[in-house]
PDB file of N, CA and C in Angstrom:
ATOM      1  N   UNK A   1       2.616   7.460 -10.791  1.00  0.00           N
ATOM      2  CA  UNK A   1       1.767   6.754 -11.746  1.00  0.00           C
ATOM      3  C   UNK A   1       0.502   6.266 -11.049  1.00  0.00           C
ATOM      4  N   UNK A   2      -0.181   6.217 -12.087  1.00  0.00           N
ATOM      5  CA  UNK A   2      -1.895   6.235 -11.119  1.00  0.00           C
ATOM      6  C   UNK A   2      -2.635   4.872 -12.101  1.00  0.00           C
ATOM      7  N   UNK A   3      -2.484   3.535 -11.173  1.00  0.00           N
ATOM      8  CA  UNK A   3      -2.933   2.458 -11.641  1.00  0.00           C
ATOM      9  C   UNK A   3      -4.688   2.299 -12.027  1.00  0.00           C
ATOM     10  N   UNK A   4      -5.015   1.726 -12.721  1.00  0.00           N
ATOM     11  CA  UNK A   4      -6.564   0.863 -12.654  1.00  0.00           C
ATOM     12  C   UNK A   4      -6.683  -0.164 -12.247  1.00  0.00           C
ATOM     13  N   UNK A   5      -7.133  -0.488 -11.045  1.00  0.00           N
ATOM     14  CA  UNK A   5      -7.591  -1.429 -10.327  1.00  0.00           C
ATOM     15  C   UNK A   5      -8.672  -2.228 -11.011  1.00  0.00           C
ATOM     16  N   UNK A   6      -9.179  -3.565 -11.408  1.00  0.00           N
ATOM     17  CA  UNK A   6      -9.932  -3.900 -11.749  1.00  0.00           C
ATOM     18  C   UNK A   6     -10.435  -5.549 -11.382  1.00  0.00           C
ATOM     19  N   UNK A   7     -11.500  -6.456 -10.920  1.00  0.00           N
ATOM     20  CA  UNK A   7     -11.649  -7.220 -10.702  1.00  0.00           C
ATOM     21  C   UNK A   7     -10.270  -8.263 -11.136  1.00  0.00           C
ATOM     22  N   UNK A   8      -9.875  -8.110 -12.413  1.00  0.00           N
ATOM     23  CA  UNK A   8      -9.241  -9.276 -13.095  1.00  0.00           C
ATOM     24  C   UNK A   8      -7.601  -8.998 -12.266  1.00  0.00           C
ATOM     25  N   UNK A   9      -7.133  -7.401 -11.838  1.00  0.00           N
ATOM     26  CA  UNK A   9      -5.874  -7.356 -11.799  1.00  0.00           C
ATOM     27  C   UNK A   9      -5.904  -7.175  -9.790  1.00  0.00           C
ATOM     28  N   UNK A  10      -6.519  -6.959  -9.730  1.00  0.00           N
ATOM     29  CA  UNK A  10      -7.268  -6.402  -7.993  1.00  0.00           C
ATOM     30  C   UNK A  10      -6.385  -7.814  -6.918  1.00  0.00           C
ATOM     31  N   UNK A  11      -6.276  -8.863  -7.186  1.00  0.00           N
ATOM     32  CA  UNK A  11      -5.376 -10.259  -6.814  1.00  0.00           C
ATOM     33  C   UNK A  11      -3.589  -9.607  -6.630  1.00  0.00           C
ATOM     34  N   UNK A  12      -2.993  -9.420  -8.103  1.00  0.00           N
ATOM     35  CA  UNK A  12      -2.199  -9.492  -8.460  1.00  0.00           C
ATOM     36  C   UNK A  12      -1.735  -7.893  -7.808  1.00  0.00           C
ATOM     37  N   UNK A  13      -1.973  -6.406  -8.287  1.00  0.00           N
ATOM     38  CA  UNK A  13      -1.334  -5.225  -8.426  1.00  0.00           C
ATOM     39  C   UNK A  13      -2.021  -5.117  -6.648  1.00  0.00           C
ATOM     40  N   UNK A  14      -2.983  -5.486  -6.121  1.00  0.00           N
ATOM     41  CA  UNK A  14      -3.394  -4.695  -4.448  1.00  0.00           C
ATOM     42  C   UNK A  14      -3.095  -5.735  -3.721  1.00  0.00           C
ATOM     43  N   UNK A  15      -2.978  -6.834  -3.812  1.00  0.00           N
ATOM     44  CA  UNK A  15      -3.369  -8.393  -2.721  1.00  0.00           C
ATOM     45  C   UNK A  15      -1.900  -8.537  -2.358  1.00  0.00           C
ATOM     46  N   UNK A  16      -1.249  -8.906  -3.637  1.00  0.00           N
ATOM     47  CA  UNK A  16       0.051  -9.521  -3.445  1.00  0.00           C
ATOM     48  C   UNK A  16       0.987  -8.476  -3.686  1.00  0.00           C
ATOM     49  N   UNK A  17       0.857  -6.917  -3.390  1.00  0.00           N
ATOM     50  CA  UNK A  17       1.794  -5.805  -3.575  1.00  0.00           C
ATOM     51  C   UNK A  17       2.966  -5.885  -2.679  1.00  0.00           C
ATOM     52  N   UNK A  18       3.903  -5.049  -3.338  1.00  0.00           N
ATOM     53  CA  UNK A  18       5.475  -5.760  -2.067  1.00  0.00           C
ATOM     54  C   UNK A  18       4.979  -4.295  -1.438  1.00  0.00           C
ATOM     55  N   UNK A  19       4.341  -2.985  -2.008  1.00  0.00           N
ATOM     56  CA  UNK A  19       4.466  -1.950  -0.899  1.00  0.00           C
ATOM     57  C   UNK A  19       2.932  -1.629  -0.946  1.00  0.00           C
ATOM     58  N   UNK A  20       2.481  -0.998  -0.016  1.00  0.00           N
ATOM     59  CA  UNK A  20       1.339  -0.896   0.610  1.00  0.00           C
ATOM     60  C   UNK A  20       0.444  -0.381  -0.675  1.00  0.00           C
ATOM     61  N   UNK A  21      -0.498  -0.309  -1.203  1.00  0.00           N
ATOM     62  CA  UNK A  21      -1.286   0.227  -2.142  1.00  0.00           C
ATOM     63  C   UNK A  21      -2.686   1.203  -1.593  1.00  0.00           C
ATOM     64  N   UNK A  22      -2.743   2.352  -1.819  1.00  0.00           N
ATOM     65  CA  UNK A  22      -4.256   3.118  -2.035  1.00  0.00           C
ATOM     66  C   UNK A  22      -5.264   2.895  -2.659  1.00  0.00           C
ATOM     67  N   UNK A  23      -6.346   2.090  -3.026  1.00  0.00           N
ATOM     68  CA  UNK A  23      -7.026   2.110  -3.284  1.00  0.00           C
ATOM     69  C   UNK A  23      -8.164   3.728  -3.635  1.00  0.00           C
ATOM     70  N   UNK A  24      -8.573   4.287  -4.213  1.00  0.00           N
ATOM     71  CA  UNK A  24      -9.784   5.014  -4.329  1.00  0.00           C
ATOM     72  C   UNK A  24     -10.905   4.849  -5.238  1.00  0.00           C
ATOM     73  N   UNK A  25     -11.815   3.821  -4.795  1.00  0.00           N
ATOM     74  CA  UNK A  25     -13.254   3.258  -4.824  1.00  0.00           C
ATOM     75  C   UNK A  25     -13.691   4.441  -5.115  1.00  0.00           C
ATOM     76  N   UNK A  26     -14.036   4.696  -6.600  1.00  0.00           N
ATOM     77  CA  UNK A  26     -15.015   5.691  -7.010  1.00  0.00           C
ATOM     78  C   UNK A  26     -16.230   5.557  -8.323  1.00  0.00           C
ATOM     79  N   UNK A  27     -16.912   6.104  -9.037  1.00  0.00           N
ATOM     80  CA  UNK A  27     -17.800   5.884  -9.981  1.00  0.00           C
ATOM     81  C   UNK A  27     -17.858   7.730 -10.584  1.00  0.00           C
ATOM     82  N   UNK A  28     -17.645   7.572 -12.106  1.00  0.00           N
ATOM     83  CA  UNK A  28     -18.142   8.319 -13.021  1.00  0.00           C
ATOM     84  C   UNK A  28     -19.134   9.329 -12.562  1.00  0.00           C
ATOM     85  N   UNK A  29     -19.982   8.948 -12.193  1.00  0.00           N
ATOM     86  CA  UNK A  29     -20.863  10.333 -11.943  1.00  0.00           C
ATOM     87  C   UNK A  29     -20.960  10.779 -10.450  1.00  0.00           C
ATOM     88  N   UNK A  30     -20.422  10.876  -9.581  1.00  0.00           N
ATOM     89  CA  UNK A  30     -20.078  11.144  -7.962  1.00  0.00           C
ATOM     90  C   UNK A  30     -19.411  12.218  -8.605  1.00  0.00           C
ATOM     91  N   UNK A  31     -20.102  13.590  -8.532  1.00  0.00           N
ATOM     92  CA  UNK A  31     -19.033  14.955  -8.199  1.00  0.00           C
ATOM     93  C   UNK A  31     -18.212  14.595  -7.540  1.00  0.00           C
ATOM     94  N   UNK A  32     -18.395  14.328  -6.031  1.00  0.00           N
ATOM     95  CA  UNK A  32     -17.342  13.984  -5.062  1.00  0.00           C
ATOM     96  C   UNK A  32     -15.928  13.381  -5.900  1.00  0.00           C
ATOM     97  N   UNK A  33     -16.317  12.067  -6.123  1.00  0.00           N
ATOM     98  CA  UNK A  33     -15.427  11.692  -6.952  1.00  0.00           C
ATOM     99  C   UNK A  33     -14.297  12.272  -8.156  1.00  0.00           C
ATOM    100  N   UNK A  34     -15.140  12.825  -8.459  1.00  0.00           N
ATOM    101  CA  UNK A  34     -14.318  13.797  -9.666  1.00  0.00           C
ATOM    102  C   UNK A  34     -13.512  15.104  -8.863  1.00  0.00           C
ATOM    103  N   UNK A  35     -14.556  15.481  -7.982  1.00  0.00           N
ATOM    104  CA  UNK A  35     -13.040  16.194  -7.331  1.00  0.00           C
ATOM    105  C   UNK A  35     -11.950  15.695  -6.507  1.00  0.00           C
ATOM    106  N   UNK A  36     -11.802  15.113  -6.679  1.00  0.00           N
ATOM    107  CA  UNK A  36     -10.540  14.243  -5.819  1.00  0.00           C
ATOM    108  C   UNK A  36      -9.775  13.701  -6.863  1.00  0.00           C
ATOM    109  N   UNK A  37     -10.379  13.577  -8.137  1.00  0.00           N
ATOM    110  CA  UNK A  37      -9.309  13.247  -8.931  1.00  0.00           C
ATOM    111  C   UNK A  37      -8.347  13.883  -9.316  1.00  0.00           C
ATOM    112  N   UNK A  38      -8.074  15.090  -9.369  1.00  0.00           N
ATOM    113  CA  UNK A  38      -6.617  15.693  -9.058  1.00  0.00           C
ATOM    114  C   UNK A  38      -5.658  15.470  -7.995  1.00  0.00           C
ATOM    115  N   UNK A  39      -6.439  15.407  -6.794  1.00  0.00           N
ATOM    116  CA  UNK A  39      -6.028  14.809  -5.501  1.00  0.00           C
ATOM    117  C   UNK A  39      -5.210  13.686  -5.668  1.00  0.00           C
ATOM    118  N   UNK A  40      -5.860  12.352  -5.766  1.00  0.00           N
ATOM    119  CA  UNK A  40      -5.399  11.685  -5.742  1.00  0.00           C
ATOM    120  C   UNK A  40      -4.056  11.291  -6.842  1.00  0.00           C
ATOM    121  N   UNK A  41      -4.407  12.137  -7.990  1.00  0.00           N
ATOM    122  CA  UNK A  41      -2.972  11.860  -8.723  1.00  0.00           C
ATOM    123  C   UNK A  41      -2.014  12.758  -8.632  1.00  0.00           C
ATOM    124  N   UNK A  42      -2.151  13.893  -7.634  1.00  0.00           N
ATOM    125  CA  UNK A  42      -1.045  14.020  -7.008  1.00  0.00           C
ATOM    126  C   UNK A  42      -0.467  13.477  -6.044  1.00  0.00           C
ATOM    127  N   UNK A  43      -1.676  12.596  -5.282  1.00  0.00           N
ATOM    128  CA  UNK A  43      -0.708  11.871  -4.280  1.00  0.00           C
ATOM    129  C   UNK A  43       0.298  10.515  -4.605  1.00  0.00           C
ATOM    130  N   UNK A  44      -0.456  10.304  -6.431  1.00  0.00           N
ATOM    131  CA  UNK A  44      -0.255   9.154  -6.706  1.00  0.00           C
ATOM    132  C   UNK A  44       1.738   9.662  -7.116  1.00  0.00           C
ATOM    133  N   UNK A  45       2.126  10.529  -7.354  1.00  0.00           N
ATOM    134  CA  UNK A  45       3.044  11.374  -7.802  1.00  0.00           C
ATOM    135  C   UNK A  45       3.844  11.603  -6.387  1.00  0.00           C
ATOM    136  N   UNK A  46       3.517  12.465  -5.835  1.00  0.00           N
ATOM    137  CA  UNK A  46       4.057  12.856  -4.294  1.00  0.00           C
ATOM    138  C   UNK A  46       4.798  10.871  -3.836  1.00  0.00           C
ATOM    139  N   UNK A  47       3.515  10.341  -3.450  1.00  0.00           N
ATOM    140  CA  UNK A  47       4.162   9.176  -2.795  1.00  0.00           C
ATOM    141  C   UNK A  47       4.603   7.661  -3.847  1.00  0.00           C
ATOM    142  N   UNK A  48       4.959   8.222  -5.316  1.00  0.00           N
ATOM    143  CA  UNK A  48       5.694   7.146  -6.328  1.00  0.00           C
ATOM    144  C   UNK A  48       6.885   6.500  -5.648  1.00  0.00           C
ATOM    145  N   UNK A  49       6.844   4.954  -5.677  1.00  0.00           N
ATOM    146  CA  UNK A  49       7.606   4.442  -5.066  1.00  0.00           C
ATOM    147  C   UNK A  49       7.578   4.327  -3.585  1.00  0.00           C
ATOM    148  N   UNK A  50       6.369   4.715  -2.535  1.00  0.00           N
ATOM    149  CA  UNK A  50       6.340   4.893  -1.454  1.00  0.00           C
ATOM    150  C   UNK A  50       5.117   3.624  -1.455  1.00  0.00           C
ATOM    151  N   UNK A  51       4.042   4.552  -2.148  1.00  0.00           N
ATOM    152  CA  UNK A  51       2.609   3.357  -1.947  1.00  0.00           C
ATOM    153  C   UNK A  51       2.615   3.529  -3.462  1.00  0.00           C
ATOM    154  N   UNK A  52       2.003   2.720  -3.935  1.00  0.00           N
ATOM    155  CA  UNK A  52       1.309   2.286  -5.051  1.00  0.00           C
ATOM    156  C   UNK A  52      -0.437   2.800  -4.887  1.00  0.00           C
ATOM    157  N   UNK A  53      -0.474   4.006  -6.192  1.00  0.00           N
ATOM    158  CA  UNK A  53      -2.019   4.357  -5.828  1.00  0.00           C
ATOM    159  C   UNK A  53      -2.670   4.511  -7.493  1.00  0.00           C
ATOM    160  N   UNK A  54      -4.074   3.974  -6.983  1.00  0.00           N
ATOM    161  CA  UNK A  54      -4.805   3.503  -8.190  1.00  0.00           C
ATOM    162  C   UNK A  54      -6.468   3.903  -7.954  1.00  0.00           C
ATOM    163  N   UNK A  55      -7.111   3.454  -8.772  1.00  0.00           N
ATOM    164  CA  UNK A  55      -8.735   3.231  -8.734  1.00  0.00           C
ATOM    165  C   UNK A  55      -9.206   2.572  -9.506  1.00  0.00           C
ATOM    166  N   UNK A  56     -10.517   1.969  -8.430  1.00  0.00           N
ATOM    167  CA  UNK A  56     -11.450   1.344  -8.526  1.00  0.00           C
ATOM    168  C   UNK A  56     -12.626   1.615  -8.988  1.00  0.00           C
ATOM    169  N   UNK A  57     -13.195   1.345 -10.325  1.00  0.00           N
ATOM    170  CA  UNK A  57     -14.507   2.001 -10.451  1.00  0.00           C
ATOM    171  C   UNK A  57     -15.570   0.855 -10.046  1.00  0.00           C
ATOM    172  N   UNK A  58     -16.680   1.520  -9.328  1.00  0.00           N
ATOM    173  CA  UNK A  58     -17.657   0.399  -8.752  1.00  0.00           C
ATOM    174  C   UNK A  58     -18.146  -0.090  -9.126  1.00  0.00           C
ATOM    175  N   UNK A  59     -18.986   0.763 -10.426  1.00  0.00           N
ATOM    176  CA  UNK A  59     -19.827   0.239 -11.317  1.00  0.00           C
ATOM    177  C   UNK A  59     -19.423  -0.872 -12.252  1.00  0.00           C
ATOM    178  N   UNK A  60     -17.802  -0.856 -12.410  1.00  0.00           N
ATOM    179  CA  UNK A  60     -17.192  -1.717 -13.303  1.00  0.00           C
ATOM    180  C   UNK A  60     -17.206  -2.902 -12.563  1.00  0.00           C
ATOM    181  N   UNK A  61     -16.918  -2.541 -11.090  1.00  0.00           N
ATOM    182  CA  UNK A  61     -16.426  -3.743 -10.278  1.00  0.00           C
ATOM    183  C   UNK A  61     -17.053  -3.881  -9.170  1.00  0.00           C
ATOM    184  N   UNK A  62     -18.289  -4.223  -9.182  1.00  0.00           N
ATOM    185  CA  UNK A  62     -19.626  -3.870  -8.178  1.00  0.00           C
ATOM    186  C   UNK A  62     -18.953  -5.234  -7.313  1.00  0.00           C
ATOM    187  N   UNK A  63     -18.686  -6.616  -7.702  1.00  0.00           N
ATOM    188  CA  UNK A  63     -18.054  -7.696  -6.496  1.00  0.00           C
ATOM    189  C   UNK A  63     -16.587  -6.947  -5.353  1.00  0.00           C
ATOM    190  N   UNK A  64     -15.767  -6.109  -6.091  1.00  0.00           N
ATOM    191  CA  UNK A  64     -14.759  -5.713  -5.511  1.00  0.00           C
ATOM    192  C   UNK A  64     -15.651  -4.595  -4.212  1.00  0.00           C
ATOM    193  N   UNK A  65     -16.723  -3.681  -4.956  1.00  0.00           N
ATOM    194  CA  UNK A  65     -17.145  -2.606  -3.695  1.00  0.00           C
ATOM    195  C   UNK A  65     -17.305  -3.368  -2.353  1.00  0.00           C
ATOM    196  N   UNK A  66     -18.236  -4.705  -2.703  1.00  0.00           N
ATOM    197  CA  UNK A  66     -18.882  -5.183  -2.169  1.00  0.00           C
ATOM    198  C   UNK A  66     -18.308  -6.038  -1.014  1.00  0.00           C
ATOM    199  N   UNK A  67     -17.417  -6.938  -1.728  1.00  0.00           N
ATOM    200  CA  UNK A  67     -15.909  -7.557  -0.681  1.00  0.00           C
ATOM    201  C   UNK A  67     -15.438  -6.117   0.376  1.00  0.00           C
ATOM    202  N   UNK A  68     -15.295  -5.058  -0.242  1.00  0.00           N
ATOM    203  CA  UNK A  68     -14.566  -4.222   0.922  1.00  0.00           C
ATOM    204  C   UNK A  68     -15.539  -3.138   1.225  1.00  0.00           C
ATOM    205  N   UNK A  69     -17.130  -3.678   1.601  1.00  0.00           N
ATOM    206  CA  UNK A  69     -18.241  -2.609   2.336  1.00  0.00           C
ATOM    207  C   UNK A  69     -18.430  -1.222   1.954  1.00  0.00           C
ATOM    208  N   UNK A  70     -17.854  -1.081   0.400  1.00  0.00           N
ATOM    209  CA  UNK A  70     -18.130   0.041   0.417  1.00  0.00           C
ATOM    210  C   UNK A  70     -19.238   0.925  -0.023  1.00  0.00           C
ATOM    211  N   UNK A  71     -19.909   1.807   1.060  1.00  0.00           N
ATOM    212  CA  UNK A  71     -21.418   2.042   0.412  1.00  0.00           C
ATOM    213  C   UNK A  71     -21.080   3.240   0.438  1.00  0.00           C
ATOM    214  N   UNK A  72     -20.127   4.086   0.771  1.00  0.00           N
ATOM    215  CA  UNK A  72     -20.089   5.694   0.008  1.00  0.00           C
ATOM    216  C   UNK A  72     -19.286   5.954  -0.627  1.00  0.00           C
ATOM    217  N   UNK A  73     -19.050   6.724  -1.447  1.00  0.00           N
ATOM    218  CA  UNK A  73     -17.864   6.732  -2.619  1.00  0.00           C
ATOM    219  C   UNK A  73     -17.666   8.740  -2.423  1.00  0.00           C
ATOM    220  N   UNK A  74     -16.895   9.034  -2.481  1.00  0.00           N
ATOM    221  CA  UNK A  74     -15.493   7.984  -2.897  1.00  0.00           C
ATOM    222  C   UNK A  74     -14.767   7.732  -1.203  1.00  0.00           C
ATOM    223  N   UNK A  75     -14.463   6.395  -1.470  1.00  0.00           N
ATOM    224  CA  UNK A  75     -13.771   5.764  -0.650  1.00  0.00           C
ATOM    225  C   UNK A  75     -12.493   4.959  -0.820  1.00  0.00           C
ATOM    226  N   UNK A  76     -11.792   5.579  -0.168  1.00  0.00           N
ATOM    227  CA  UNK A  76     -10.214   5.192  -0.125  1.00  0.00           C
ATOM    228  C   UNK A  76      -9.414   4.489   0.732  1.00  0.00           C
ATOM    229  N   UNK A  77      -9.134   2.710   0.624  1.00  0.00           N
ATOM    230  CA  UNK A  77      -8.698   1.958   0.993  1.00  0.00           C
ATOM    231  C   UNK A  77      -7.031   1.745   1.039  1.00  0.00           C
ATOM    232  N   UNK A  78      -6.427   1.563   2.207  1.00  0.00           N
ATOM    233  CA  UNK A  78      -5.141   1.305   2.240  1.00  0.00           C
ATOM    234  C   UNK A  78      -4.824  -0.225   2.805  1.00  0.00           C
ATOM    235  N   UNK A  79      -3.931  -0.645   1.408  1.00  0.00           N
ATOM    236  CA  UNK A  79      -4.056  -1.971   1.497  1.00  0.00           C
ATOM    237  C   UNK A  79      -2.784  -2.524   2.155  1.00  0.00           C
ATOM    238  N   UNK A  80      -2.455  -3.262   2.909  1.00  0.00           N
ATOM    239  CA  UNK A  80      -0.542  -3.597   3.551  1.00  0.00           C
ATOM    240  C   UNK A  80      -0.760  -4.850   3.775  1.00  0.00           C
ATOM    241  N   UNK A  81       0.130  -5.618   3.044  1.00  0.00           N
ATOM    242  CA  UNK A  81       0.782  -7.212   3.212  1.00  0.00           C
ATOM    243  C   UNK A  81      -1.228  -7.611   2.840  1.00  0.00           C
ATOM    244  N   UNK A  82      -1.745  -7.571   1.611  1.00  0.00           N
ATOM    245  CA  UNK A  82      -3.306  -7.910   1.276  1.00  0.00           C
ATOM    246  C   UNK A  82      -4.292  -7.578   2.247  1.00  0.00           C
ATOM    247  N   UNK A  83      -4.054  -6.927   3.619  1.00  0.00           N
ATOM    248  CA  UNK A  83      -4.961  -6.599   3.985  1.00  0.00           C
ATOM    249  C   UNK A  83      -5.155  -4.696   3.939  1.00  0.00           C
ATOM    250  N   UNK A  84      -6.671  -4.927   3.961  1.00  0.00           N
ATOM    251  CA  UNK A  84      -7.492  -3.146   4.760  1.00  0.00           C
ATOM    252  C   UNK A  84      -6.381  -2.708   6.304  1.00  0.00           C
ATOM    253  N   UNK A  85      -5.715  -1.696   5.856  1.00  0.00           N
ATOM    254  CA  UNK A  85      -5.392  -1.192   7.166  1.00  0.00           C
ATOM    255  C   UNK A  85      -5.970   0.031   7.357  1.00  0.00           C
ATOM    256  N   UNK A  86      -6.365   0.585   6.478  1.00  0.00           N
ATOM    257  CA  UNK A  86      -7.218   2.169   6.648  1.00  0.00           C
ATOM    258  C   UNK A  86      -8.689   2.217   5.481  1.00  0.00           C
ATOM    259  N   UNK A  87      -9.404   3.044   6.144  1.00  0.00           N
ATOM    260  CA  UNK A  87     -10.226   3.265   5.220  1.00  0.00           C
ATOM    261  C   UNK A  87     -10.886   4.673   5.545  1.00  0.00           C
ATOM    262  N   UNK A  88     -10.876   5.250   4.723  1.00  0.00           N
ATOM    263  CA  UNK A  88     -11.365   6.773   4.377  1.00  0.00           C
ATOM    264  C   UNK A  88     -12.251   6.879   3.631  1.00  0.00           C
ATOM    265  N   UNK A  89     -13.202   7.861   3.404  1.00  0.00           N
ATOM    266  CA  UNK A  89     -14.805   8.179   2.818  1.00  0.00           C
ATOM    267  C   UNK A  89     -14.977   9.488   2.508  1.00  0.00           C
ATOM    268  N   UNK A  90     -15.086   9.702   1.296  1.00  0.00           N
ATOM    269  CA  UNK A  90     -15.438  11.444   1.496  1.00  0.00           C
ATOM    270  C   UNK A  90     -14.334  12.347   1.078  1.00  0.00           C
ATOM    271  N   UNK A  91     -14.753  13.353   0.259  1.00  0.00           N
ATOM    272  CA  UNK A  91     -13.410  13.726  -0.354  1.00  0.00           C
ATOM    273  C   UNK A  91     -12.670  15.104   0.819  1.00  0.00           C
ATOM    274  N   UNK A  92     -11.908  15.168   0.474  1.00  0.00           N
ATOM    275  CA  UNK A  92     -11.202  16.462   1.815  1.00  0.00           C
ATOM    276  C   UNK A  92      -9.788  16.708   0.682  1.00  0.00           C
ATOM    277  N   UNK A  93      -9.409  17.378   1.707  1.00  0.00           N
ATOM    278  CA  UNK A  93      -8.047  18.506   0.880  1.00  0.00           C
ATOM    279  C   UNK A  93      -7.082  17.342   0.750  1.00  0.00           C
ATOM    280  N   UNK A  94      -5.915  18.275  -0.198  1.00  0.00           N
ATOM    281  CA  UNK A  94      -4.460  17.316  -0.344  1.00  0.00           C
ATOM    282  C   UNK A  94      -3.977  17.458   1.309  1.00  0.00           C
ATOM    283  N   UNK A  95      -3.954  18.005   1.894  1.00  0.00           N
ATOM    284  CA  UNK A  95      -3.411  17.996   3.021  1.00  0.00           C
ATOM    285  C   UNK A  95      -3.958  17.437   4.310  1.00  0.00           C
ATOM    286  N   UNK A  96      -5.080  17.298   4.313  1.00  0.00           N
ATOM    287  CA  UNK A  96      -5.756  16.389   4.951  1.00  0.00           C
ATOM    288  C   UNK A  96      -5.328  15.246   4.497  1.00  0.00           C
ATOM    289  N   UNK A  97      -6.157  14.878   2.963  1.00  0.00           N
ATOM    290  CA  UNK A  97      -5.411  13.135   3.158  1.00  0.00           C
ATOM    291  C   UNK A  97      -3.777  12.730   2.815  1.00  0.00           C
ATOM    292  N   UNK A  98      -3.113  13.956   3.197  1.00  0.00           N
ATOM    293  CA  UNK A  98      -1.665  13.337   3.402  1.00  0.00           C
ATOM    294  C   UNK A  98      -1.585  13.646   5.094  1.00  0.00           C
ATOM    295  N   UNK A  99      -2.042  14.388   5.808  1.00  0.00           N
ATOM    296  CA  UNK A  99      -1.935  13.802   6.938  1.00  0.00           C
ATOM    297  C   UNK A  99      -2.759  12.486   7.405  1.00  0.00           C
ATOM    298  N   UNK A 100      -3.364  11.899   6.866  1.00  0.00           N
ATOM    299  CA  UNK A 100      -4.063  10.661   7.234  1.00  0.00           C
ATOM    300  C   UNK A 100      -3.056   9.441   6.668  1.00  0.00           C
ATOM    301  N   UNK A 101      -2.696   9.994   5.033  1.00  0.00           N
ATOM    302  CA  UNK A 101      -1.423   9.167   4.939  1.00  0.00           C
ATOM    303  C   UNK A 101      -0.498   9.041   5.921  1.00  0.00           C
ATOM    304  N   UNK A 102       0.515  10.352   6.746  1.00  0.00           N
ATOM    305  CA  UNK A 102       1.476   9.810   7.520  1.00  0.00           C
ATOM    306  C   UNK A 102       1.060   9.272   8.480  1.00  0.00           C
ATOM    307  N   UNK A 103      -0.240   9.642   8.986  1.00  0.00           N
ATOM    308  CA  UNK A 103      -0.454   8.523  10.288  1.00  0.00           C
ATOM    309  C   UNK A 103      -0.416   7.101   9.731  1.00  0.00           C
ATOM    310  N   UNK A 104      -0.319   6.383   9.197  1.00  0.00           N
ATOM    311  CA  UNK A 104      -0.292   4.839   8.754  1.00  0.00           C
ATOM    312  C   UNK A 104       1.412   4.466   8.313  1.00  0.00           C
ATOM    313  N   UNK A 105       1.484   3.815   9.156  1.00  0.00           N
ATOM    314  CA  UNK A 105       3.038   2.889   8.965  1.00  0.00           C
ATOM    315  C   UNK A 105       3.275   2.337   7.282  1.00  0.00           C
ATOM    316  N   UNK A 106       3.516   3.225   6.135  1.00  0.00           N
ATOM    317  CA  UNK A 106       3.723   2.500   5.033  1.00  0.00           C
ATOM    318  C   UNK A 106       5.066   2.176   4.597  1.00  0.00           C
ATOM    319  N   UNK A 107       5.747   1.723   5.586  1.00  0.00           N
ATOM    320  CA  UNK A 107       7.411   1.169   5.350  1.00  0.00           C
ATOM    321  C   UNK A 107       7.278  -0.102   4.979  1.00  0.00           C
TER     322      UNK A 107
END
């Protein structure tokens, strides 16, 4: 399942998550963006019940980009116990960002 992140829920579903959450910081008109959206909801599928993965649109939530530096999109934040433990930029293959997934401790 592939959440919406949004200023109002961004506290509650990424901050205070019991398992690590993905973030992917993106906007409507970024080609980039749009191709990764298959991507990412397969990873959101592949790792159900592992991480919790969602998005962020910027334009909706220009204070959220801004709290976590993000000036290229699409950019993909991994969140553990409320903090940034990874951050990724730029879209790449399913297999690339699942090897970037297993490098990160998400137990």
């Amino acid at each position: 399942m592939e959440y919406k992140f949004t200023a109002d829920n961004f506290e509650a579903e990424v901050l205070q998550a019991a398992t690590p959450v993905l973030v992917d910081f993106y906007a409507d008109w970024c080609n980039p963006c749009k191709m990764m959206g298959p991507v990412v909801a397969k990873m959101a599928e592949e790792y159900e019940g592992r991480i919790k993965v969602g998005k962020c649109n910027i334009d909706e939530n220009m204070q959220l980009a801004q709290a976590y530096r993000i000036s290229s999109i699409p950019a993909f934040v991994v969140f553990k116990n409320g903090k940034p433990v990874a951050n990724y930029v730029g879209a790449m293959s399913m297999t690339e960002f699942k090897e970037k997934m297993e490098q990160i401790d998400i137990q």
